[in-house]
PDB file of N, CA and C in Angstrom:
ATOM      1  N   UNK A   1       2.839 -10.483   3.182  1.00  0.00           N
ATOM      2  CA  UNK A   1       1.670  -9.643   3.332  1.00  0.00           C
ATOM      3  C   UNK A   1       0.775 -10.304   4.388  1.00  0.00           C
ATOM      4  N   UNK A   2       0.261  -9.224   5.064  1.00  0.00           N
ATOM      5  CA  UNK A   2       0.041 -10.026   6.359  1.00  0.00           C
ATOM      6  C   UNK A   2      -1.941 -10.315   5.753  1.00  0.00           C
ATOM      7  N   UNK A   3      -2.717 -10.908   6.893  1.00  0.00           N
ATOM      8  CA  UNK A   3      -3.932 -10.399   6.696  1.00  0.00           C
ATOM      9  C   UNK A   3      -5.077  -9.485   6.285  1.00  0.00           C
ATOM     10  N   UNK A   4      -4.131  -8.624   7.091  1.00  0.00           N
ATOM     11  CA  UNK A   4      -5.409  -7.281   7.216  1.00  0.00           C
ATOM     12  C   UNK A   4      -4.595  -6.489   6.383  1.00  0.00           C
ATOM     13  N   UNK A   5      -3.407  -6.603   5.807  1.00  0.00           N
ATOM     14  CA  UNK A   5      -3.088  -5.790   4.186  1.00  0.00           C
ATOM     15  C   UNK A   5      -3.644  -6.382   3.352  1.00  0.00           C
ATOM     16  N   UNK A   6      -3.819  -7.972   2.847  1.00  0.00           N
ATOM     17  CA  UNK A   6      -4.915  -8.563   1.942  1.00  0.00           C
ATOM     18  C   UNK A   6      -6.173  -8.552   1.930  1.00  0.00           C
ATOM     19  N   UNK A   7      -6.573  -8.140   3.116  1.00  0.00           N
ATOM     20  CA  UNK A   7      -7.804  -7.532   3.119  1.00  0.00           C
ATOM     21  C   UNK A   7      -8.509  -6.065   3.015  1.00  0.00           C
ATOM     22  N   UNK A   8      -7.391  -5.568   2.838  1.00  0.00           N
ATOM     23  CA  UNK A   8      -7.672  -3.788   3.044  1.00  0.00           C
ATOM     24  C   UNK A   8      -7.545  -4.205   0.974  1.00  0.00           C
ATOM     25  N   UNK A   9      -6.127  -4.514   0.803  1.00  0.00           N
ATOM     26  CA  UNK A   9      -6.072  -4.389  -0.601  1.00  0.00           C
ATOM     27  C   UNK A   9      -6.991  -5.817  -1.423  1.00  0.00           C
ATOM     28  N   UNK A  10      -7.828  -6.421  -1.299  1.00  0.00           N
ATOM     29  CA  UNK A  10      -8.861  -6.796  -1.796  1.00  0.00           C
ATOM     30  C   UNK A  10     -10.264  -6.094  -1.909  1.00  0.00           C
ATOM     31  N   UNK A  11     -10.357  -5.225  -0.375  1.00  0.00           N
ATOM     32  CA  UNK A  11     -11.306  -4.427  -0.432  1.00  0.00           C
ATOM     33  C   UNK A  11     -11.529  -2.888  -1.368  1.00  0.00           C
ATOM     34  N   UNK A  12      -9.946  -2.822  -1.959  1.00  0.00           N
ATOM     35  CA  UNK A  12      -9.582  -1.572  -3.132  1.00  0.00           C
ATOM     36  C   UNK A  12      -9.843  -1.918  -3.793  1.00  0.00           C
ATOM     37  N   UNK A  13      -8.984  -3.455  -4.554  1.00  0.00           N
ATOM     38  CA  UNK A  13      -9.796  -3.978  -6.123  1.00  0.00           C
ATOM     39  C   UNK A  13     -11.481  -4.522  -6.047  1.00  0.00           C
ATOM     40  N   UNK A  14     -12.418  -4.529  -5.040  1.00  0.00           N
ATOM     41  CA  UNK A  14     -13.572  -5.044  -5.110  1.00  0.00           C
ATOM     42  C   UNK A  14     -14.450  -3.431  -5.180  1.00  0.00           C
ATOM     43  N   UNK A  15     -13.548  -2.519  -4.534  1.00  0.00           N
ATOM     44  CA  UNK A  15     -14.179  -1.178  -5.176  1.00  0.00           C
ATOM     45  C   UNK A  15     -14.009  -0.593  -6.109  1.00  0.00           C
ATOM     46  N   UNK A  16     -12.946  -0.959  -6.646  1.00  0.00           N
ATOM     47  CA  UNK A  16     -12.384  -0.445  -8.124  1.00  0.00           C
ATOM     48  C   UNK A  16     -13.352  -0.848  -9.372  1.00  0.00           C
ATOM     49  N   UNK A  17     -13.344  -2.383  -8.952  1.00  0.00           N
ATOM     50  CA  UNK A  17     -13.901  -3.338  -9.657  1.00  0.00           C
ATOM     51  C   UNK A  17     -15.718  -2.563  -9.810  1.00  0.00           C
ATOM     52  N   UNK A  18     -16.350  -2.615  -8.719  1.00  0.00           N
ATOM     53  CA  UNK A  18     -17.561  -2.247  -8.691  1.00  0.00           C
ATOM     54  C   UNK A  18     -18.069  -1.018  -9.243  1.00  0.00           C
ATOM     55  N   UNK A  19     -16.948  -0.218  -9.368  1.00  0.00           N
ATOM     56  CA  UNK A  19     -17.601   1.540  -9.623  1.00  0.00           C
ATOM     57  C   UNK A  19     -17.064   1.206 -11.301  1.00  0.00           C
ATOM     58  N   UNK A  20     -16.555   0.539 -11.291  1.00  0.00           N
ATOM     59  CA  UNK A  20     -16.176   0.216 -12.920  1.00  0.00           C
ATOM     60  C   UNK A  20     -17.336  -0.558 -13.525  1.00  0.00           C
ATOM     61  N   UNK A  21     -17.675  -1.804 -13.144  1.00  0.00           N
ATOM     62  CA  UNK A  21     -19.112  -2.078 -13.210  1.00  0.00           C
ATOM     63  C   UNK A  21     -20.060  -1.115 -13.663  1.00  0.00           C
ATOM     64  N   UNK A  22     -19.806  -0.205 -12.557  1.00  0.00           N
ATOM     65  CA  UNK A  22     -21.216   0.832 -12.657  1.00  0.00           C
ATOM     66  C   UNK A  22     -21.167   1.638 -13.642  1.00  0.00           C
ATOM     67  N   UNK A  23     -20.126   2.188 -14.114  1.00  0.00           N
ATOM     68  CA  UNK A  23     -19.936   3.003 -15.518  1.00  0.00           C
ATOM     69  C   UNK A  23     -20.261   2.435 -16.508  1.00  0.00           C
ATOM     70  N   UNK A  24     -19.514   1.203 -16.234  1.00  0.00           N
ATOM     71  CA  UNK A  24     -19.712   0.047 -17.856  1.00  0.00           C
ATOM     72  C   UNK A  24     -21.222  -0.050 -17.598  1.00  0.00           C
ATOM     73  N   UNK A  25     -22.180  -0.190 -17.267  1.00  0.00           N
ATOM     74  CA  UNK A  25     -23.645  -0.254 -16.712  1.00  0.00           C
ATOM     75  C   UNK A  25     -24.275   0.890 -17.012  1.00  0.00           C
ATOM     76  N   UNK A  26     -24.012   2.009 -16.920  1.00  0.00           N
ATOM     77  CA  UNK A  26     -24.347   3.522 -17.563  1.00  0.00           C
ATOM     78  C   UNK A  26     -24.274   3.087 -19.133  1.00  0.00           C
ATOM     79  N   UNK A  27     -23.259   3.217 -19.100  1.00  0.00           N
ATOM     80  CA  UNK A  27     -23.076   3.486 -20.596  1.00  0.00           C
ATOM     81  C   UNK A  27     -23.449   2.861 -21.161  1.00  0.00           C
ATOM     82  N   UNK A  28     -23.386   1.144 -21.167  1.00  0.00           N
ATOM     83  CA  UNK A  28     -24.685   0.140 -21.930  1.00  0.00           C
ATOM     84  C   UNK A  28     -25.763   0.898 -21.635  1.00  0.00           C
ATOM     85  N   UNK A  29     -26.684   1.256 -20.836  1.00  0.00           N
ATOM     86  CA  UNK A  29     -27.930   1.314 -20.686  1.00  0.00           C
ATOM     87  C   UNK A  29     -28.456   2.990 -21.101  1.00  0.00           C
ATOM     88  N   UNK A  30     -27.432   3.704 -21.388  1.00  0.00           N
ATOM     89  CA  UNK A  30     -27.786   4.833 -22.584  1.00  0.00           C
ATOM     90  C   UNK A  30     -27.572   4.231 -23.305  1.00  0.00           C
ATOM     91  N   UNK A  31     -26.767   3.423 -24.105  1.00  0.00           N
ATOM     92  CA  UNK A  31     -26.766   3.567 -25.770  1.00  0.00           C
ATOM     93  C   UNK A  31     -28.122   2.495 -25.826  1.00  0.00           C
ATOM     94  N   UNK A  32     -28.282   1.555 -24.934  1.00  0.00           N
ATOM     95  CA  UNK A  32     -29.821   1.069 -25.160  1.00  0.00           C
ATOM     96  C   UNK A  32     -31.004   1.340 -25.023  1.00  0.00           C
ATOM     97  N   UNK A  33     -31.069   2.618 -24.423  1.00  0.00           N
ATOM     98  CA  UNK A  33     -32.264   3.378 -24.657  1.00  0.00           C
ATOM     99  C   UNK A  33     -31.915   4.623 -25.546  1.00  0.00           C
ATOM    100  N   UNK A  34     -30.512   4.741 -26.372  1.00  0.00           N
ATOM    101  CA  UNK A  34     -30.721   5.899 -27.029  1.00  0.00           C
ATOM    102  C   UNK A  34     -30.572   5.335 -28.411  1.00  0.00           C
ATOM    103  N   UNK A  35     -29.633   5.001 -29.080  1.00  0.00           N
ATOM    104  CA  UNK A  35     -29.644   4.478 -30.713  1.00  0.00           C
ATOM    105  C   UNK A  35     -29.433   3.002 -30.862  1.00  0.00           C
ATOM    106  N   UNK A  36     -29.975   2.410 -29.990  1.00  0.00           N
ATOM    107  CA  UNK A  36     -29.536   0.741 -29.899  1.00  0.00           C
ATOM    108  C   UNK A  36     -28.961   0.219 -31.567  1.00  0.00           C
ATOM    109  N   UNK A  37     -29.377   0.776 -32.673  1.00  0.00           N
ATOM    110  CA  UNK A  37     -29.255  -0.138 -34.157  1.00  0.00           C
ATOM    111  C   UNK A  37     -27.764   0.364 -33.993  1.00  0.00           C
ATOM    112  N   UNK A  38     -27.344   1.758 -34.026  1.00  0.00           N
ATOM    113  CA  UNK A  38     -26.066   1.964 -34.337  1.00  0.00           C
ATOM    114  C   UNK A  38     -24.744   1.334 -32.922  1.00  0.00           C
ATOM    115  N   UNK A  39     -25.271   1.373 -31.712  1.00  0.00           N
ATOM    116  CA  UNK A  39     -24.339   0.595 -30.639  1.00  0.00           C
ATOM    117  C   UNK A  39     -24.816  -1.228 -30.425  1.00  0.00           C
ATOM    118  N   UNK A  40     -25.735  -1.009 -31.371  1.00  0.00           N
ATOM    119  CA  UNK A  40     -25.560  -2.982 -31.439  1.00  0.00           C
ATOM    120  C   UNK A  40     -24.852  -3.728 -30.826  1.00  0.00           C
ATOM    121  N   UNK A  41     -23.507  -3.558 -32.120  1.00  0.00           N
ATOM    122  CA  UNK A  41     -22.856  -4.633 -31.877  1.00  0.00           C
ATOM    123  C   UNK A  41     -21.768  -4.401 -30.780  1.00  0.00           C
ATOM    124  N   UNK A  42     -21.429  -3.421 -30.279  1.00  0.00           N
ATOM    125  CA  UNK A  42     -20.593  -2.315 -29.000  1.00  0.00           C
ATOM    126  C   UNK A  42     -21.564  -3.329 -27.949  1.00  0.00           C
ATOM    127  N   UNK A  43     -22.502  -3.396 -27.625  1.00  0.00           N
ATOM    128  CA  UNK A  43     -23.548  -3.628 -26.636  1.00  0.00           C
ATOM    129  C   UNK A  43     -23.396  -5.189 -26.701  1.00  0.00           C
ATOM    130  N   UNK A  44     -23.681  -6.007 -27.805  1.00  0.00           N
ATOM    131  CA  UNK A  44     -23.493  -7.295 -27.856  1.00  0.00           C
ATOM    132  C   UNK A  44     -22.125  -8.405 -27.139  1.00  0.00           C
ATOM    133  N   UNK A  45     -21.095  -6.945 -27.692  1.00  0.00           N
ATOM    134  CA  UNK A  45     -19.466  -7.772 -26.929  1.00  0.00           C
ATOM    135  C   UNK A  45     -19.597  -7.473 -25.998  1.00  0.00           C
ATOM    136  N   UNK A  46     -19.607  -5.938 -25.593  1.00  0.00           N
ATOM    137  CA  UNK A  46     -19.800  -5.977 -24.268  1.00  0.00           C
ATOM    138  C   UNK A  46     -20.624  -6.828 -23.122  1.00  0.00           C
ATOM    139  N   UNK A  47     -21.463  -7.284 -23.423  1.00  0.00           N
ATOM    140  CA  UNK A  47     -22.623  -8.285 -22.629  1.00  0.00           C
ATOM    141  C   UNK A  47     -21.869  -9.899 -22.743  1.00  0.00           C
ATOM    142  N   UNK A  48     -20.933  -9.810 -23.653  1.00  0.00           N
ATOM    143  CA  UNK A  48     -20.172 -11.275 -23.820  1.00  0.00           C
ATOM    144  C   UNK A  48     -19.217 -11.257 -22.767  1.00  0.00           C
ATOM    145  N   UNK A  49     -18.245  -9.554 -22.937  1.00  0.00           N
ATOM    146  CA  UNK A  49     -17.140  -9.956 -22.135  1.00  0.00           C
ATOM    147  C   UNK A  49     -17.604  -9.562 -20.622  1.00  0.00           C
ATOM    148  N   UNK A  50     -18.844  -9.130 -20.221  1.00  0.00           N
ATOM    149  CA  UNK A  50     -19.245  -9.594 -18.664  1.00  0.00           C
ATOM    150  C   UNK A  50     -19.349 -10.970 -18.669  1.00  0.00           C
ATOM    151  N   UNK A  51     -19.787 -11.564 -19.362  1.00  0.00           N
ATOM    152  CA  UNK A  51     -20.486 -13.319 -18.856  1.00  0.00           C
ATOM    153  C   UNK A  51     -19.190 -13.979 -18.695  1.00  0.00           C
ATOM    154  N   UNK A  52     -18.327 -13.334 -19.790  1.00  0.00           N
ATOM    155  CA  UNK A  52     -16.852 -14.204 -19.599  1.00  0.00           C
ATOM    156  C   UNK A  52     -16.161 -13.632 -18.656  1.00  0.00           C
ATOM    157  N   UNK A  53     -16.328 -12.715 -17.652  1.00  0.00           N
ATOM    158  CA  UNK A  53     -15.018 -12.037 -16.757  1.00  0.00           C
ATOM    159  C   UNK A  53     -16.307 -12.852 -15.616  1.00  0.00           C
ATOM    160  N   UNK A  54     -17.082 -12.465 -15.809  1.00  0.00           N
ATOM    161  CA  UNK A  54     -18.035 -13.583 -14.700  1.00  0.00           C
ATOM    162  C   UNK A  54     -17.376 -15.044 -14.467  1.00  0.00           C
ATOM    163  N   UNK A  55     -17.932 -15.941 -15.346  1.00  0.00           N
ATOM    164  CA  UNK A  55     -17.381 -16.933 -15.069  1.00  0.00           C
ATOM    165  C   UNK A  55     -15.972 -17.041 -14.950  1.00  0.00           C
ATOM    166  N   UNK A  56     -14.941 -16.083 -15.030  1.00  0.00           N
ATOM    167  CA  UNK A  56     -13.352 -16.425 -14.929  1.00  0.00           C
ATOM    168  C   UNK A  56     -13.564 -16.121 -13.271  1.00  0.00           C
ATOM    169  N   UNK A  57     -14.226 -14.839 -12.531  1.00  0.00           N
ATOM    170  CA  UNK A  57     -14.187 -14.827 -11.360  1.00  0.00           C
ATOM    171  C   UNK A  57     -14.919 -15.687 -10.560  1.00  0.00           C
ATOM    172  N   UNK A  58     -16.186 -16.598 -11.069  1.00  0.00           N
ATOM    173  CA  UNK A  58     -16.417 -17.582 -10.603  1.00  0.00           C
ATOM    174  C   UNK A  58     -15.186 -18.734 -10.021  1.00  0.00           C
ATOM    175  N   UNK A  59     -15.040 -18.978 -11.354  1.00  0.00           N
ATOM    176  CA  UNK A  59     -14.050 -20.092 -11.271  1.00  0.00           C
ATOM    177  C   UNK A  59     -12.751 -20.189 -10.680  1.00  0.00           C
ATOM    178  N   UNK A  60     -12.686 -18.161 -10.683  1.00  0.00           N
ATOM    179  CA  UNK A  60     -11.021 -18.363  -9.723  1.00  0.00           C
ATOM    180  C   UNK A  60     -11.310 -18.320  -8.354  1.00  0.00           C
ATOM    181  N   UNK A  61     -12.601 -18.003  -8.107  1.00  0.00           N
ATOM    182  CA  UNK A  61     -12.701 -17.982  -6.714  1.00  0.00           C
ATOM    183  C   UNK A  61     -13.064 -19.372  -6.001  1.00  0.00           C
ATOM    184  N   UNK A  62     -13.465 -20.286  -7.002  1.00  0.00           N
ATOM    185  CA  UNK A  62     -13.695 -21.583  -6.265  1.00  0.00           C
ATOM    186  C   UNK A  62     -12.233 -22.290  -6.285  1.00  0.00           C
ATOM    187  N   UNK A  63     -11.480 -21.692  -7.526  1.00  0.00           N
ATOM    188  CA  UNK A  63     -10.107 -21.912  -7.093  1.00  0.00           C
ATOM    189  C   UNK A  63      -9.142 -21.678  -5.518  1.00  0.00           C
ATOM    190  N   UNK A  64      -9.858 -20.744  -5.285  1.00  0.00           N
ATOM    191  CA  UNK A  64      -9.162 -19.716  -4.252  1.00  0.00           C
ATOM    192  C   UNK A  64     -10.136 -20.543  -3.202  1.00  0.00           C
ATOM    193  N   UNK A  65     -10.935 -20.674  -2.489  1.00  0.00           N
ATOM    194  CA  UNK A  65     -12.099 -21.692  -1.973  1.00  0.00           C
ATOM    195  C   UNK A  65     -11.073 -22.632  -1.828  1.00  0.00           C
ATOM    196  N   UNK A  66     -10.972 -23.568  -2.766  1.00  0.00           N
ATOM    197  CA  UNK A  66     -10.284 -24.881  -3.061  1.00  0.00           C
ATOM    198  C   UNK A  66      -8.758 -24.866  -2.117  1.00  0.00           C
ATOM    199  N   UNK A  67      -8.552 -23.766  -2.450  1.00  0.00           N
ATOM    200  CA  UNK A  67      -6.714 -23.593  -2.036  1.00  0.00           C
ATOM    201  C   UNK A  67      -6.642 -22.996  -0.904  1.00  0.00           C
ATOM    202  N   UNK A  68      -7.822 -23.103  -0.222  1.00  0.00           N
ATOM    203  CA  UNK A  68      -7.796 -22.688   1.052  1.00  0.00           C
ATOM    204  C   UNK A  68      -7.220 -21.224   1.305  1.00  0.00           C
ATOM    205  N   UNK A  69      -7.166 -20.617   0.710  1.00  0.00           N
ATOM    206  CA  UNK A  69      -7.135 -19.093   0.480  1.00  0.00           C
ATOM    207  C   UNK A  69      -7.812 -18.507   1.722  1.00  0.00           C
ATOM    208  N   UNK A  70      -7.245 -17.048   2.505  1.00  0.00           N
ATOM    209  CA  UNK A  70      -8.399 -16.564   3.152  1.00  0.00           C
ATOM    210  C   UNK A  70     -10.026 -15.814   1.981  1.00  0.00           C
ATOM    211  N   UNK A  71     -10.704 -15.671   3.506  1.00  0.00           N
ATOM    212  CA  UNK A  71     -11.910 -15.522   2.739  1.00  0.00           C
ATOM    213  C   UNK A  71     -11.834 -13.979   2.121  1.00  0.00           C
ATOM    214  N   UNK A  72     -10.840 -12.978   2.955  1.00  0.00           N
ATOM    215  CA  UNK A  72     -10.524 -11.508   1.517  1.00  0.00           C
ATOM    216  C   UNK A  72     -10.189 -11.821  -0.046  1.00  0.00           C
ATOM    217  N   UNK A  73      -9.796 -13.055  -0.164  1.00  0.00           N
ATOM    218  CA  UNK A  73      -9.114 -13.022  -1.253  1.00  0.00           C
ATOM    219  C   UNK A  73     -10.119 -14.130  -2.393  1.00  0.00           C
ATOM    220  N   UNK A  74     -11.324 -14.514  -1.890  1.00  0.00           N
ATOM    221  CA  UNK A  74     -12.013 -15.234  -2.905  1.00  0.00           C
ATOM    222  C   UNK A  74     -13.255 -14.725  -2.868  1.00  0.00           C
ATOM    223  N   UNK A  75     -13.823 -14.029  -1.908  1.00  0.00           N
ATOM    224  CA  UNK A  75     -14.947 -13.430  -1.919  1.00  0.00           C
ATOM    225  C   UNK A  75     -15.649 -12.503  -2.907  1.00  0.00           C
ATOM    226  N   UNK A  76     -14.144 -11.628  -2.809  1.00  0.00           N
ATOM    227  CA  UNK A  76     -14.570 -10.396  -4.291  1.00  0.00           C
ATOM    228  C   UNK A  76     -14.420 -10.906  -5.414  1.00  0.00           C
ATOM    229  N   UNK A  77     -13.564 -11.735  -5.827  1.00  0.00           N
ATOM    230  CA  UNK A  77     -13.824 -12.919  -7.272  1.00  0.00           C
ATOM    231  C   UNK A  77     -15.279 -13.716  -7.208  1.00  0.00           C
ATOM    232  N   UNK A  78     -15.955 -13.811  -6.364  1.00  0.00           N
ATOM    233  CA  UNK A  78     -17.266 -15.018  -6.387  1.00  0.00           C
ATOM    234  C   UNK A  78     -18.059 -13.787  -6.522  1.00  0.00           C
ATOM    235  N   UNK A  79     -17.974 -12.808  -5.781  1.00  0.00           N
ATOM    236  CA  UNK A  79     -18.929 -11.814  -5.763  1.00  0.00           C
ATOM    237  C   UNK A  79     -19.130 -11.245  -6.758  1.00  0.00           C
ATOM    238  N   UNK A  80     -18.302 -10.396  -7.590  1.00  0.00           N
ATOM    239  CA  UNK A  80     -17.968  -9.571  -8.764  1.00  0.00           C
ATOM    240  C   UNK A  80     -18.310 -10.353  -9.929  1.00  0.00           C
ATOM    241  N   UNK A  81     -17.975 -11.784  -9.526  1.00  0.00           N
ATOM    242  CA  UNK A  81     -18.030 -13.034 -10.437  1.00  0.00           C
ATOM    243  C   UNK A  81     -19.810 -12.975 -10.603  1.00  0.00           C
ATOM    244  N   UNK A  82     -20.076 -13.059  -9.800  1.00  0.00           N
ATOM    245  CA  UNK A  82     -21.949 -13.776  -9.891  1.00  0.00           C
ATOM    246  C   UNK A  82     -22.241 -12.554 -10.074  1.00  0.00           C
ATOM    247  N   UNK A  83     -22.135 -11.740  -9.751  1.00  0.00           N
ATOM    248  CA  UNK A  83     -23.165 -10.363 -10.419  1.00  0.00           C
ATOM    249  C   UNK A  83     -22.780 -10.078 -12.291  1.00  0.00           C
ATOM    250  N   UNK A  84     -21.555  -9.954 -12.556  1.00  0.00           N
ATOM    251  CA  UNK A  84     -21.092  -9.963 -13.752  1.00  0.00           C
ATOM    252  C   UNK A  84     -22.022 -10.762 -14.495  1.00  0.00           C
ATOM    253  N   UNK A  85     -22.173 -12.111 -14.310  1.00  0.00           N
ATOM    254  CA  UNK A  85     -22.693 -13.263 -14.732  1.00  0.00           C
ATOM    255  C   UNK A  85     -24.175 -13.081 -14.648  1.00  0.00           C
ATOM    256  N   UNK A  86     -24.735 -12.620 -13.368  1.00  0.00           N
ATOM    257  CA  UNK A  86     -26.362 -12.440 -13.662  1.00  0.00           C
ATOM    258  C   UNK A  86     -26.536 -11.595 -14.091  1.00  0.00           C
ATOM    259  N   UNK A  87     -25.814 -10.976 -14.234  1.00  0.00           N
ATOM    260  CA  UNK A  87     -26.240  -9.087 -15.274  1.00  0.00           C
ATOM    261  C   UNK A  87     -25.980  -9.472 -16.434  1.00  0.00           C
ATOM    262  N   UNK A  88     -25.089 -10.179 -17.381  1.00  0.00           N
ATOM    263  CA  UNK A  88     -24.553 -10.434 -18.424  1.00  0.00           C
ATOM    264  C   UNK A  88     -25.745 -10.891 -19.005  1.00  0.00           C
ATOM    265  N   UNK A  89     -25.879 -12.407 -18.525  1.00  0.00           N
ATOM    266  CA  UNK A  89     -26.978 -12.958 -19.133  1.00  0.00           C
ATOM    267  C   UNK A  89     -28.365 -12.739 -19.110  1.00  0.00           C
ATOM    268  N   UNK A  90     -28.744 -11.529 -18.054  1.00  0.00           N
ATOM    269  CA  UNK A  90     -30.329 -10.835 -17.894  1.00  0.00           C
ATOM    270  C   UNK A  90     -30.138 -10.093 -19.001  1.00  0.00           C
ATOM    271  N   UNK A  91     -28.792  -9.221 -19.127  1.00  0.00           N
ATOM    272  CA  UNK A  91     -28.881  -8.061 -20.300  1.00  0.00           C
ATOM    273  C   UNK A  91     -28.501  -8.947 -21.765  1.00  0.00           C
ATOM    274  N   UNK A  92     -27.920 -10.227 -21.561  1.00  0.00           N
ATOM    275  CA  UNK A  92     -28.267 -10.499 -23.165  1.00  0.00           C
ATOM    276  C   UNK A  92     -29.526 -11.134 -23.575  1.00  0.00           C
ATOM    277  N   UNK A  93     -30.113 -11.540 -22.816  1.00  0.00           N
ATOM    278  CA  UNK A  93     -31.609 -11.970 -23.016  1.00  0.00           C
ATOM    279  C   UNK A  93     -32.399 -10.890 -23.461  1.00  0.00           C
ATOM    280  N   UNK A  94     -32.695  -9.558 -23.029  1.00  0.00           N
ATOM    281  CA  UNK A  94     -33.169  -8.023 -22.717  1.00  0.00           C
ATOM    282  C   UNK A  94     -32.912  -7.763 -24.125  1.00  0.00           C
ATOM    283  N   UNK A  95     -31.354  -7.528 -24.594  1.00  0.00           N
ATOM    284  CA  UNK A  95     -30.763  -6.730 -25.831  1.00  0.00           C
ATOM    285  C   UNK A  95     -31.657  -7.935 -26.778  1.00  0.00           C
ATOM    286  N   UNK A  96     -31.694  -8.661 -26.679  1.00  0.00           N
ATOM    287  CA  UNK A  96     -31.809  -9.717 -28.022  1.00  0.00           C
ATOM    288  C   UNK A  96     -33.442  -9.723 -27.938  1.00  0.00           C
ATOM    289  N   UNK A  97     -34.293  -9.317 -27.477  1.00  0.00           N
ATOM    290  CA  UNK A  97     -35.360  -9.234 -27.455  1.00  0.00           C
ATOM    291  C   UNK A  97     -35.435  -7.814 -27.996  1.00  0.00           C
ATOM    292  N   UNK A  98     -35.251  -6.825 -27.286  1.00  0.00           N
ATOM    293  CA  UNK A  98     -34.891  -5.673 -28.054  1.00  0.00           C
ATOM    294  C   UNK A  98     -34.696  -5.248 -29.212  1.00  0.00           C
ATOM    295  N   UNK A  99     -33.569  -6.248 -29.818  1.00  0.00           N
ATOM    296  CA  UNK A  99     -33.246  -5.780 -31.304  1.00  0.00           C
ATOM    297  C   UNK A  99     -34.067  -6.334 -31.970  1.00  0.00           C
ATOM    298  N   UNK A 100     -34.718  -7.841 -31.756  1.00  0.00           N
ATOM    299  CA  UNK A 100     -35.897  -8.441 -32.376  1.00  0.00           C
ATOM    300  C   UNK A 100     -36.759  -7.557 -32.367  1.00  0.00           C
ATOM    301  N   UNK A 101     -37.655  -6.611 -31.609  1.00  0.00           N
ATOM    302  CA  UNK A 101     -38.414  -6.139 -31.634  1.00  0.00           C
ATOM    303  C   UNK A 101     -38.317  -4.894 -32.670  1.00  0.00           C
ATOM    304  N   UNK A 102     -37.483  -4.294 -32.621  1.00  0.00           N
ATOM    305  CA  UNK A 102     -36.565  -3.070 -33.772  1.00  0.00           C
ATOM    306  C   UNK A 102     -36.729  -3.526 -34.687  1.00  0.00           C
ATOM    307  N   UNK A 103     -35.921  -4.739 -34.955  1.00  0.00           N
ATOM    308  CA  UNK A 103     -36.331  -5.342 -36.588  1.00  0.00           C
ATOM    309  C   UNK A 103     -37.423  -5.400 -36.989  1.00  0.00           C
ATOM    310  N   UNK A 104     -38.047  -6.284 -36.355  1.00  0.00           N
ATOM    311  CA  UNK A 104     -39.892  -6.613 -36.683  1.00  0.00           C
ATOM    312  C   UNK A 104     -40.235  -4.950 -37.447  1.00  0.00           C
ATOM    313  N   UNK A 105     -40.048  -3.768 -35.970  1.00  0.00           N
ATOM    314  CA  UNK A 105     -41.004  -2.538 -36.491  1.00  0.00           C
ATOM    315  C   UNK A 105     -39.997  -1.890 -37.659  1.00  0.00           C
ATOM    316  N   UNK A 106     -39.136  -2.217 -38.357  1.00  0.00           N
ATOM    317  CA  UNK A 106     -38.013  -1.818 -39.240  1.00  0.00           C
ATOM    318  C   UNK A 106     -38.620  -2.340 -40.408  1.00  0.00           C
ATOM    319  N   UNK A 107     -39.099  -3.649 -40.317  1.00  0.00           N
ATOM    320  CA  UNK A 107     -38.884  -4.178 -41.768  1.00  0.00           C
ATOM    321  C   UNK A 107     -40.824  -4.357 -42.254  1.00  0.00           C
ATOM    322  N   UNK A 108     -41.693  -3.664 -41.117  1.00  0.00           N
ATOM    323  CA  UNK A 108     -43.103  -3.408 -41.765  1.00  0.00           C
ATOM    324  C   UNK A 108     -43.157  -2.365 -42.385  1.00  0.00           C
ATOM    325  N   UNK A 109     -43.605  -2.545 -43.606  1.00  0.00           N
ATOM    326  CA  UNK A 109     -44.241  -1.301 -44.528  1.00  0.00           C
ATOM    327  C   UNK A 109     -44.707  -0.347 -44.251  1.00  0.00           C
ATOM    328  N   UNK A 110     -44.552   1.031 -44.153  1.00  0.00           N
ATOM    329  CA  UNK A 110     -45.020   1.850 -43.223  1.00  0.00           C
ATOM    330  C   UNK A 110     -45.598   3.025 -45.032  1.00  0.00           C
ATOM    331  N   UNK A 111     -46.264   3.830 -44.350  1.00  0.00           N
ATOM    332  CA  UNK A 111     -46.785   4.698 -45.257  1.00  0.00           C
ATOM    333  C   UNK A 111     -47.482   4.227 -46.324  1.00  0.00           C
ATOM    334  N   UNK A 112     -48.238   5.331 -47.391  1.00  0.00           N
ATOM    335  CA  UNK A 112     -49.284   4.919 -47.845  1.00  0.00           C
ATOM    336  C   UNK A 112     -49.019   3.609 -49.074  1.00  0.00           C
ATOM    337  N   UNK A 113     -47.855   3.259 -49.091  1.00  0.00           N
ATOM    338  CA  UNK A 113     -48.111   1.664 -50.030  1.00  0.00           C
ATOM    339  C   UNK A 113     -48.077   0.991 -49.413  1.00  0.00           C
ATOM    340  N   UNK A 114     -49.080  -0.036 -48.049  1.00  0.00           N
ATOM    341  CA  UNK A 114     -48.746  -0.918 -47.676  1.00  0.00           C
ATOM    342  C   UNK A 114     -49.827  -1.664 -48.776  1.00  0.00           C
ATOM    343  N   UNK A 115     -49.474  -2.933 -48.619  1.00  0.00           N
ATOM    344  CA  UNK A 115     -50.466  -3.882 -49.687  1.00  0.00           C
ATOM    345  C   UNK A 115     -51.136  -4.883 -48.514  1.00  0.00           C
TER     346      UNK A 115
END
């Protein structure tokens, strides 16, 4: 495979990759502004297995870096890698503040017996 086929076909999986992103990114961010208690825990793995496909594309791309790889072929792993990874961990910080906040207004006494 020459160059510019590893680079045409890196530039397919880094778009594949990205518009997939973007769905998985929809769809967390309705069920977190629509029934967060019932997609909880849907929302929780999901925010795990970005941080972990993050750091695997981190790490394979410094692999790929390391092994002197051209630059088509480690770029979209570092790239895909660090966004995965800063989105992961912005949105599990976000959700977990979130559900704290749900609980808190869940578990105050509401209506006329408060004491």
């Amino acid at each position: 495979m020459n160059e510019s086929q590893l680079e045409a076909l890196a530039g397919i999986i880094g778009w594949t990759l990205g518009v997939l992103l973007g769905i998985n990114g929809l769809v967390v961010g309705l069920m977190c502004s629509g029934n967060f208690r019932k997609y909880r825990r849907f929302i929780s793995v999901n925010i795990r297995v970005w941080i972990y496909v993050g750091l695997l594309g981190v790490s394979s791309g410094a692999v790929f870096v390391f092994g002197r790889y051209p630059r088509a072929v480690w770029h979209p792993c570092v790239l895909i890698g660090l966004v995965l990874l800063v989105l992961g961990l912005m949105l599990k910080r976000a959700a977990e503040r979130h559900a704290q906040a749900i609980e808190r207004e869940h578990s105050r006494p509401t209506g006329p017996h408060r004491h």
